[in-house]
N, C-alpha and C. Protein backbone atom coordinates (compact mmCIF):
# COMPACT_ATOMS: atom_id res chain seq x y z
N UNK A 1 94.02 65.56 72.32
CA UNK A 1 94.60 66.90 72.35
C UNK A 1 94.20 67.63 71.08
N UNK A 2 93.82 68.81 71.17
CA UNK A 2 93.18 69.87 70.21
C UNK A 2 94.28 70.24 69.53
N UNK A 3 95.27 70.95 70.50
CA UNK A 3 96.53 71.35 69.45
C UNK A 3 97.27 72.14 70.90
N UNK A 4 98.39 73.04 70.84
CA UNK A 4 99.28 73.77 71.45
C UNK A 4 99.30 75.01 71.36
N UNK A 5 99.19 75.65 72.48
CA UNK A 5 99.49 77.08 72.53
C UNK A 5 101.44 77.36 72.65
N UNK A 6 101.93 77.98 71.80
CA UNK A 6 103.27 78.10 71.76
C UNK A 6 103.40 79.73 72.09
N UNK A 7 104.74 80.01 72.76
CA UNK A 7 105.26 80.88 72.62
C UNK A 7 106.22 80.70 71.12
N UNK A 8 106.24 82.19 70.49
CA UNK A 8 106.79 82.24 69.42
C UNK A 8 107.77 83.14 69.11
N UNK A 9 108.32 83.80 67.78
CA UNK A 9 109.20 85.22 67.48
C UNK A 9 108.30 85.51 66.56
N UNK A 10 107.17 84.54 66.00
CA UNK A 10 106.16 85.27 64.55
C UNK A 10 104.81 85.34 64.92
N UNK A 11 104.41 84.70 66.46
CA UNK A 11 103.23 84.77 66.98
C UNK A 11 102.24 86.20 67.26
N UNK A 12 100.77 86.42 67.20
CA UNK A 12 100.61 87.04 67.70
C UNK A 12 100.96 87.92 68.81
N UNK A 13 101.11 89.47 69.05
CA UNK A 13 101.47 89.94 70.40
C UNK A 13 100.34 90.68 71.21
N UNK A 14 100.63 89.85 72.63
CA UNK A 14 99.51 90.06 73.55
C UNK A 14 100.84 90.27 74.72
N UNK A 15 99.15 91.12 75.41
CA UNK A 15 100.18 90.88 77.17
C UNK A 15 100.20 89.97 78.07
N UNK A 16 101.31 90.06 78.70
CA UNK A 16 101.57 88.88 79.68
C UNK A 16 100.67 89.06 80.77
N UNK A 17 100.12 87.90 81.06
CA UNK A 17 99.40 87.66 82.17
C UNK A 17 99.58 88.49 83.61
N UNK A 18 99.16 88.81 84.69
CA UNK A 18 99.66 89.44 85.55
C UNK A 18 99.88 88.27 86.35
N UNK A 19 100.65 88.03 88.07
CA UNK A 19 100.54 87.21 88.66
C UNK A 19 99.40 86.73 88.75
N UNK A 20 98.40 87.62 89.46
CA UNK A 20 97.12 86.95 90.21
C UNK A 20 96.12 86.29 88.91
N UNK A 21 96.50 86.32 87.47
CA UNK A 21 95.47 86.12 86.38
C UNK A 21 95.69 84.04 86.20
N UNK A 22 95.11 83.81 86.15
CA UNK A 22 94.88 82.26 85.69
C UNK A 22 94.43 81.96 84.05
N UNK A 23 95.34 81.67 83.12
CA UNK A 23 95.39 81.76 82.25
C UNK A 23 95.04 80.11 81.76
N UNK A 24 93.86 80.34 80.37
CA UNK A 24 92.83 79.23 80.39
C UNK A 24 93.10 79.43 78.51
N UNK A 25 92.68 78.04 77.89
CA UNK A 25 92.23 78.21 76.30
C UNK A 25 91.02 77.71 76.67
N UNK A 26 90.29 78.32 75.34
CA UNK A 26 88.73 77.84 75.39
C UNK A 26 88.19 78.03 73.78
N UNK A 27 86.63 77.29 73.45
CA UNK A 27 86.81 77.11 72.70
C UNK A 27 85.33 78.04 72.67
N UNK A 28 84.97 78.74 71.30
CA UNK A 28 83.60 79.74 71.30
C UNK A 28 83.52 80.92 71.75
N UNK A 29 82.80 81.79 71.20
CA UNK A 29 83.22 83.11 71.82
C UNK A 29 82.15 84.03 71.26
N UNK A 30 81.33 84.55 72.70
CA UNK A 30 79.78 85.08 72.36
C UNK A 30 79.96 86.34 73.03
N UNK A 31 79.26 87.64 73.11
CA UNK A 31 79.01 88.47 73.74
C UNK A 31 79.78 89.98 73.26
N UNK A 32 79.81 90.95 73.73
CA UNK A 32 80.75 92.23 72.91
C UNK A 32 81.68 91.97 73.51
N UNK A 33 82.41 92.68 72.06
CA UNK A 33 84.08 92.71 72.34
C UNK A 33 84.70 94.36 71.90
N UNK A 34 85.72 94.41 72.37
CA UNK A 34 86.33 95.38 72.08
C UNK A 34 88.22 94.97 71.59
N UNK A 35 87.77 95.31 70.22
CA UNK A 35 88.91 94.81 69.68
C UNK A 35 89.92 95.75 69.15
N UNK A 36 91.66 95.41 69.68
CA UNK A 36 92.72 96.58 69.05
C UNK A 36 92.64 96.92 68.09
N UNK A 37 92.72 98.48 67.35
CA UNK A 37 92.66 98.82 66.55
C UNK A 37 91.09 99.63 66.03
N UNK A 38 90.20 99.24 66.66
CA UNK A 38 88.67 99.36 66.09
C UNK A 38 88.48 100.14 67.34
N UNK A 39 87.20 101.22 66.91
CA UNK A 39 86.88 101.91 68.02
C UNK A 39 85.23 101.06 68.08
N UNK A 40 85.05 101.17 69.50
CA UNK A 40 83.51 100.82 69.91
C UNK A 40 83.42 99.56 70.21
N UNK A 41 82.19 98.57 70.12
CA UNK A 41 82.56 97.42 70.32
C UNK A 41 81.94 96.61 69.32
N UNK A 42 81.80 95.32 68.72
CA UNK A 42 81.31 94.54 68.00
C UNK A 42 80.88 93.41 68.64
N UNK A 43 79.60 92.18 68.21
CA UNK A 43 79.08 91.19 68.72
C UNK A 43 80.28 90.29 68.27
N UNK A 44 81.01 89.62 68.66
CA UNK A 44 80.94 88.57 68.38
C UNK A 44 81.18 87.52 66.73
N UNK A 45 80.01 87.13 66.97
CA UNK A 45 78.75 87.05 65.81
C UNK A 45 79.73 88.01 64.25
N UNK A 46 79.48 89.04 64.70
CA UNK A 46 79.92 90.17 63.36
C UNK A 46 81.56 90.47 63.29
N UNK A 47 82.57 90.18 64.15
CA UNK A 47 83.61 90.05 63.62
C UNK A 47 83.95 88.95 63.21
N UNK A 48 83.22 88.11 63.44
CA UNK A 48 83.30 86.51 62.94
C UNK A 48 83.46 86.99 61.27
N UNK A 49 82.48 87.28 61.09
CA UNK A 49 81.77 87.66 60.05
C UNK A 49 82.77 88.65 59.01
N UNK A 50 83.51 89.91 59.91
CA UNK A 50 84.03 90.71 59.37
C UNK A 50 85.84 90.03 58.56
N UNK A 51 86.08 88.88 59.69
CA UNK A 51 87.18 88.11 59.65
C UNK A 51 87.06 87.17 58.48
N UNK A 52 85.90 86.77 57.72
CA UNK A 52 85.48 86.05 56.78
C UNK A 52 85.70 84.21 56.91
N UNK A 53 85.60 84.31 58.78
CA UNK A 53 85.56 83.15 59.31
C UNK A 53 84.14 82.06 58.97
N UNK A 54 84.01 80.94 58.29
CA UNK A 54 82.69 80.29 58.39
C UNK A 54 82.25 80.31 59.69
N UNK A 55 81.33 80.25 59.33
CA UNK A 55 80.39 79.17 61.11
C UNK A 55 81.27 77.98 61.29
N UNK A 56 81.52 77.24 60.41
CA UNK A 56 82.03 76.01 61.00
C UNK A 56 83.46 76.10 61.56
N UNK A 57 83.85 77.28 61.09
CA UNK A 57 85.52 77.19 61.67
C UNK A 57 85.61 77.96 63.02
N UNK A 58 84.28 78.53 63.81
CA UNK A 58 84.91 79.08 64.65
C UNK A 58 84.73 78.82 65.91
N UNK A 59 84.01 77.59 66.20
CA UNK A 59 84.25 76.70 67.53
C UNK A 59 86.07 76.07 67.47
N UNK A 60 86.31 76.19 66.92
CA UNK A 60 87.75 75.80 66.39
C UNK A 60 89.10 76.58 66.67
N UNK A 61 88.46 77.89 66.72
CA UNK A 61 89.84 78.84 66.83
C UNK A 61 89.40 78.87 68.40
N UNK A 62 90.78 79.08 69.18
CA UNK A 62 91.19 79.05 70.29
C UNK A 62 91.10 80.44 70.90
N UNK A 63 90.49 80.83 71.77
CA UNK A 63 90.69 81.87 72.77
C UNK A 63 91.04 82.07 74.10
N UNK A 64 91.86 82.16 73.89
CA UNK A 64 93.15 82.96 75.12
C UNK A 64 92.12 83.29 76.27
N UNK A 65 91.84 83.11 77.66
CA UNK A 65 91.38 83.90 78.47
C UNK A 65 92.33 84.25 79.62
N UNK A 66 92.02 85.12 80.11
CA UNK A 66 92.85 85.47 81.55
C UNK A 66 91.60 85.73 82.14
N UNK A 67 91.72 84.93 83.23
CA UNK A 67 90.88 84.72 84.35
C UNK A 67 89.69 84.77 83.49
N UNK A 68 88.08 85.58 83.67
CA UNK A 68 87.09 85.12 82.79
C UNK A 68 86.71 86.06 81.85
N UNK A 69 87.86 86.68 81.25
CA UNK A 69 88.49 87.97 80.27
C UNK A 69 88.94 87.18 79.18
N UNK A 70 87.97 87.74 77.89
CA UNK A 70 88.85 86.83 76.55
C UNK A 70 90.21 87.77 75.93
N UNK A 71 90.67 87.54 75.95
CA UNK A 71 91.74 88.58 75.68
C UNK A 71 92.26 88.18 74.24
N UNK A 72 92.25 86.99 73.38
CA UNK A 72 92.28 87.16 71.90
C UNK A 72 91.87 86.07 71.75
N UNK A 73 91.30 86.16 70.22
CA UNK A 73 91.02 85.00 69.06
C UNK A 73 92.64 84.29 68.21
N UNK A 74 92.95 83.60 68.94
CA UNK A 74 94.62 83.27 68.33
C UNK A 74 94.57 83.34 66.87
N UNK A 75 95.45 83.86 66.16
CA UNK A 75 95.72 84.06 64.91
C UNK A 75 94.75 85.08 64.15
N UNK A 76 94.06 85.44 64.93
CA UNK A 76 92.86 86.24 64.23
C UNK A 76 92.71 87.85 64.62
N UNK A 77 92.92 87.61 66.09
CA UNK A 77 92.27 89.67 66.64
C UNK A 77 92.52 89.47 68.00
N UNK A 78 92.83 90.56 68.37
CA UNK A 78 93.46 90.46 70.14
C UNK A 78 92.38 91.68 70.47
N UNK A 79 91.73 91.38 71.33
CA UNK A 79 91.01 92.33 72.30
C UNK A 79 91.65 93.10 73.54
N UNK A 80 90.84 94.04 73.16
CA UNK A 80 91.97 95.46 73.42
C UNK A 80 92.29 95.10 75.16
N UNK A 81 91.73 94.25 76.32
CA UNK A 81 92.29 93.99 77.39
C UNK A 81 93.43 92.88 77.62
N UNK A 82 93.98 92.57 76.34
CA UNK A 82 94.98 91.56 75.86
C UNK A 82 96.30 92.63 75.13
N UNK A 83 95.74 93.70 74.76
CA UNK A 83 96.83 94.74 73.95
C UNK A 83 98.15 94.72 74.89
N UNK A 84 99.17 94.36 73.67
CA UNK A 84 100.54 94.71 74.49
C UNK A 84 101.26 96.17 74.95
N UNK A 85 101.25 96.56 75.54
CA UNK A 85 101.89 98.30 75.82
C UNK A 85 103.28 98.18 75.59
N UNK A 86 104.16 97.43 75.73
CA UNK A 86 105.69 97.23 75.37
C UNK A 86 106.30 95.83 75.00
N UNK A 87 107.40 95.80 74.47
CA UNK A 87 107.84 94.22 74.18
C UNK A 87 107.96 93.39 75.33
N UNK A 88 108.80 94.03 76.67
CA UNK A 88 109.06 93.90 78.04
C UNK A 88 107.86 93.04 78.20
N UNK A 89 106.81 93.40 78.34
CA UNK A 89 105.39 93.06 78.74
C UNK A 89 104.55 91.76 77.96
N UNK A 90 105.10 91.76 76.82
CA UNK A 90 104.36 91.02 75.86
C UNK A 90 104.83 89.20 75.88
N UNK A 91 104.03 88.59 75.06
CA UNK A 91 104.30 87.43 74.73
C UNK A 91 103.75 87.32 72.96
N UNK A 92 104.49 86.56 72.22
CA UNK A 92 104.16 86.40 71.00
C UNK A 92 103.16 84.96 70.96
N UNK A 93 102.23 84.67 70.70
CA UNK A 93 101.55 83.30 70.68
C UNK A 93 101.47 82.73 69.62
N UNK A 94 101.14 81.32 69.01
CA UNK A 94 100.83 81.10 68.16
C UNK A 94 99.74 80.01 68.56
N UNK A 95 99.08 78.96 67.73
CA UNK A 95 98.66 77.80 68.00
C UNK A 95 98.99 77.02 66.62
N UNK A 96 99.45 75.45 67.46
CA UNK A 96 99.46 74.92 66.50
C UNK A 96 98.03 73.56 66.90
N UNK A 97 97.73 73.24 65.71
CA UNK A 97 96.91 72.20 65.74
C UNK A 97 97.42 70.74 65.66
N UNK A 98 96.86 69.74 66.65
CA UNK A 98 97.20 68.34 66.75
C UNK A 98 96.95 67.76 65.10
């Protein structure tokens, strides 16, 4: 076991899954993103970068998907199709590591 996805009260806030979404962790994370807060989109690659994440740490951090939608980097940046619109709606996450 890698570690636990927790619900929290200090966790990141994302939105709750819809029914029909199948909610997955995974590990790596390539291609553009569009992240809350930032306008436009970034590789990948360069918020890695902007986050002052090594290379080696970021097969490591956990990403949230709904269905084959990354919706955040846990502890790090929530992508804006993960953004919470109300508390009602939301979930706080955290991860802990094994």
């Amino acid at each position: 076991q890698l570690g636990s996805l927790l619900l929290s009260e200090q966790g990141m806030r994302i939105r709750r899954p819809h029914p029909d979404e199948q909610v997955s962790v995974r590990f790596g994370l390539k291609g553009k993103l569009h992240i809350v807060g930032r306008s436009g989109s970034r590789s990948a690659k360069k918020l890695w970068q902007e986050y002052a994440i090594p290379p080696w740490m970021r097969e490591q951090i956990p990403i949230l998907y709904y269905n084959e939608q990354p919706i955040a980097a846990i502890g790090v940046f929530v992508m804006r199709e993960g953004e919470a619109q109300n508390d009602a709606a939301s979930w706080q996450v955290v991860w802990h590591m094994a």
